[in-house]
Protein backbone atom coordinates (compact mmCIF):
# COMPACT_ATOMS: atom_id res chain seq x y z
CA UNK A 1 -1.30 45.05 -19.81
CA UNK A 2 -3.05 41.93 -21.16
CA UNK A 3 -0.17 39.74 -21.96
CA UNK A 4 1.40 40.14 -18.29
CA UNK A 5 -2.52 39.57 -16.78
CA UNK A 6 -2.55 36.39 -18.96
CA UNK A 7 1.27 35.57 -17.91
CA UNK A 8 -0.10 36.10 -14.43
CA UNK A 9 -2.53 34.07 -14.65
CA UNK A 10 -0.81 31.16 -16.40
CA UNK A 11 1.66 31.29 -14.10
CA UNK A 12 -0.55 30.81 -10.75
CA UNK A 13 -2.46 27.64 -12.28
CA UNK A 14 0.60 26.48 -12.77
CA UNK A 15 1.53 26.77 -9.54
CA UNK A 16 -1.81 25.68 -8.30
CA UNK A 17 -1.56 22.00 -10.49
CA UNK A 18 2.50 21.10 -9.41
CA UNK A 19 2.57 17.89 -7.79
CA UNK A 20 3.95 18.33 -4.05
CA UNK A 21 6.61 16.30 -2.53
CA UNK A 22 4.55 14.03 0.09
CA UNK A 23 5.46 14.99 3.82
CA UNK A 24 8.73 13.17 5.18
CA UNK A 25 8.21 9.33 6.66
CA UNK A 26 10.04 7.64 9.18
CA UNK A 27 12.49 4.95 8.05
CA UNK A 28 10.49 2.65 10.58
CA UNK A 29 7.33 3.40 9.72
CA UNK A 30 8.28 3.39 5.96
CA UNK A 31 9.85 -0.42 6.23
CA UNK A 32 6.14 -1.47 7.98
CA UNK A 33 4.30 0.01 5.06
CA UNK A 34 6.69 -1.90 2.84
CA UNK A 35 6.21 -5.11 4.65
CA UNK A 36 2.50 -4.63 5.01
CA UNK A 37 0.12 -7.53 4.64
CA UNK A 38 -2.31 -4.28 2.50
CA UNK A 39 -1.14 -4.49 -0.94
CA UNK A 40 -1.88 -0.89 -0.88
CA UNK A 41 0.05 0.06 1.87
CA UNK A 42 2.98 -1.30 -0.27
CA UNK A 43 1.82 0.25 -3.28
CA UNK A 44 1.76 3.91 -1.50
CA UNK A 45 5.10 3.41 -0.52
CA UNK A 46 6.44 2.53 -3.57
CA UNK A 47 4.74 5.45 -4.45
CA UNK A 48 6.07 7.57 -1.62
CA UNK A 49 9.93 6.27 -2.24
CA UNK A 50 9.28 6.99 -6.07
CA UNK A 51 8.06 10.83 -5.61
CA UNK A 52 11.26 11.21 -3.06
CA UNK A 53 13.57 9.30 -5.43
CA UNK A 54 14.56 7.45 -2.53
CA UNK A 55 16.52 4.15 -3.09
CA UNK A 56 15.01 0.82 -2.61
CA UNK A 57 18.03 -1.19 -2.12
CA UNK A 58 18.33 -0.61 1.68
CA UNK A 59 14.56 -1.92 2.00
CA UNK A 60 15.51 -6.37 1.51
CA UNK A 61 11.54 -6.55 0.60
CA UNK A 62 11.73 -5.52 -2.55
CA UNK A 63 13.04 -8.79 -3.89
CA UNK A 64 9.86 -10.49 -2.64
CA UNK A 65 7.46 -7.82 -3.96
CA UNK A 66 9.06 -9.21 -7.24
CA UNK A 67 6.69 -11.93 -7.43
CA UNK A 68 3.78 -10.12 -6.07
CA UNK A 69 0.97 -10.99 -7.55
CA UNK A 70 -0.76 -7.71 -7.88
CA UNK A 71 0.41 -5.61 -10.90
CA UNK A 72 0.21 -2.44 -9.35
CA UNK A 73 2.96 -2.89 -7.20
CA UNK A 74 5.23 -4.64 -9.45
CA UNK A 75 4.70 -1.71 -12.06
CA UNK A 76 5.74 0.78 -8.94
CA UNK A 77 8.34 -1.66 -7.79
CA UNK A 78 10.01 -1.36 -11.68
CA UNK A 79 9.24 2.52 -11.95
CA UNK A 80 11.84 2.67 -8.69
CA UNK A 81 14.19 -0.05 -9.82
């Protein structure tokens, strides 16, 4: 009875802690963010492309975030690429 409380138990904080898909963006309103003057509107949607494993490629920016000069989104930028 113990071991299937603790299995229990293990098994709803682990369901409690799994990172969540974020909700679906618009193309549109995705290609704004990734044009944004806000580094960190860029920066949450290389994040938001990354967690969907959605493909940069279609997005021309990228190649100028290249040469940002904030790490953060270069490091995002090459966790996509």
């Amino acid at each position: 009875m113990a071991a299937v409380l603790c299995i229990g138990i293990g098994i709803a904080v682990f369901t409690a802690t799994s990172p969540e898909k974020p909700p679906e963006l618009p193309p549109e309103l995705l290609k704004n963010l990734l044009a944004s003057a806000d580094p960190e509107d860029r920066v949450d949607a290389l994040r938001y492309l990354h967690a969907r494993k959605i493909d940069i490629a279609p997005f021309e920016i990228y190649q100028e975030m290249a040469n940002s000069p904030h790490l953060q989104e270069r490091y995002w930028l090459a966790r996509i690429l």
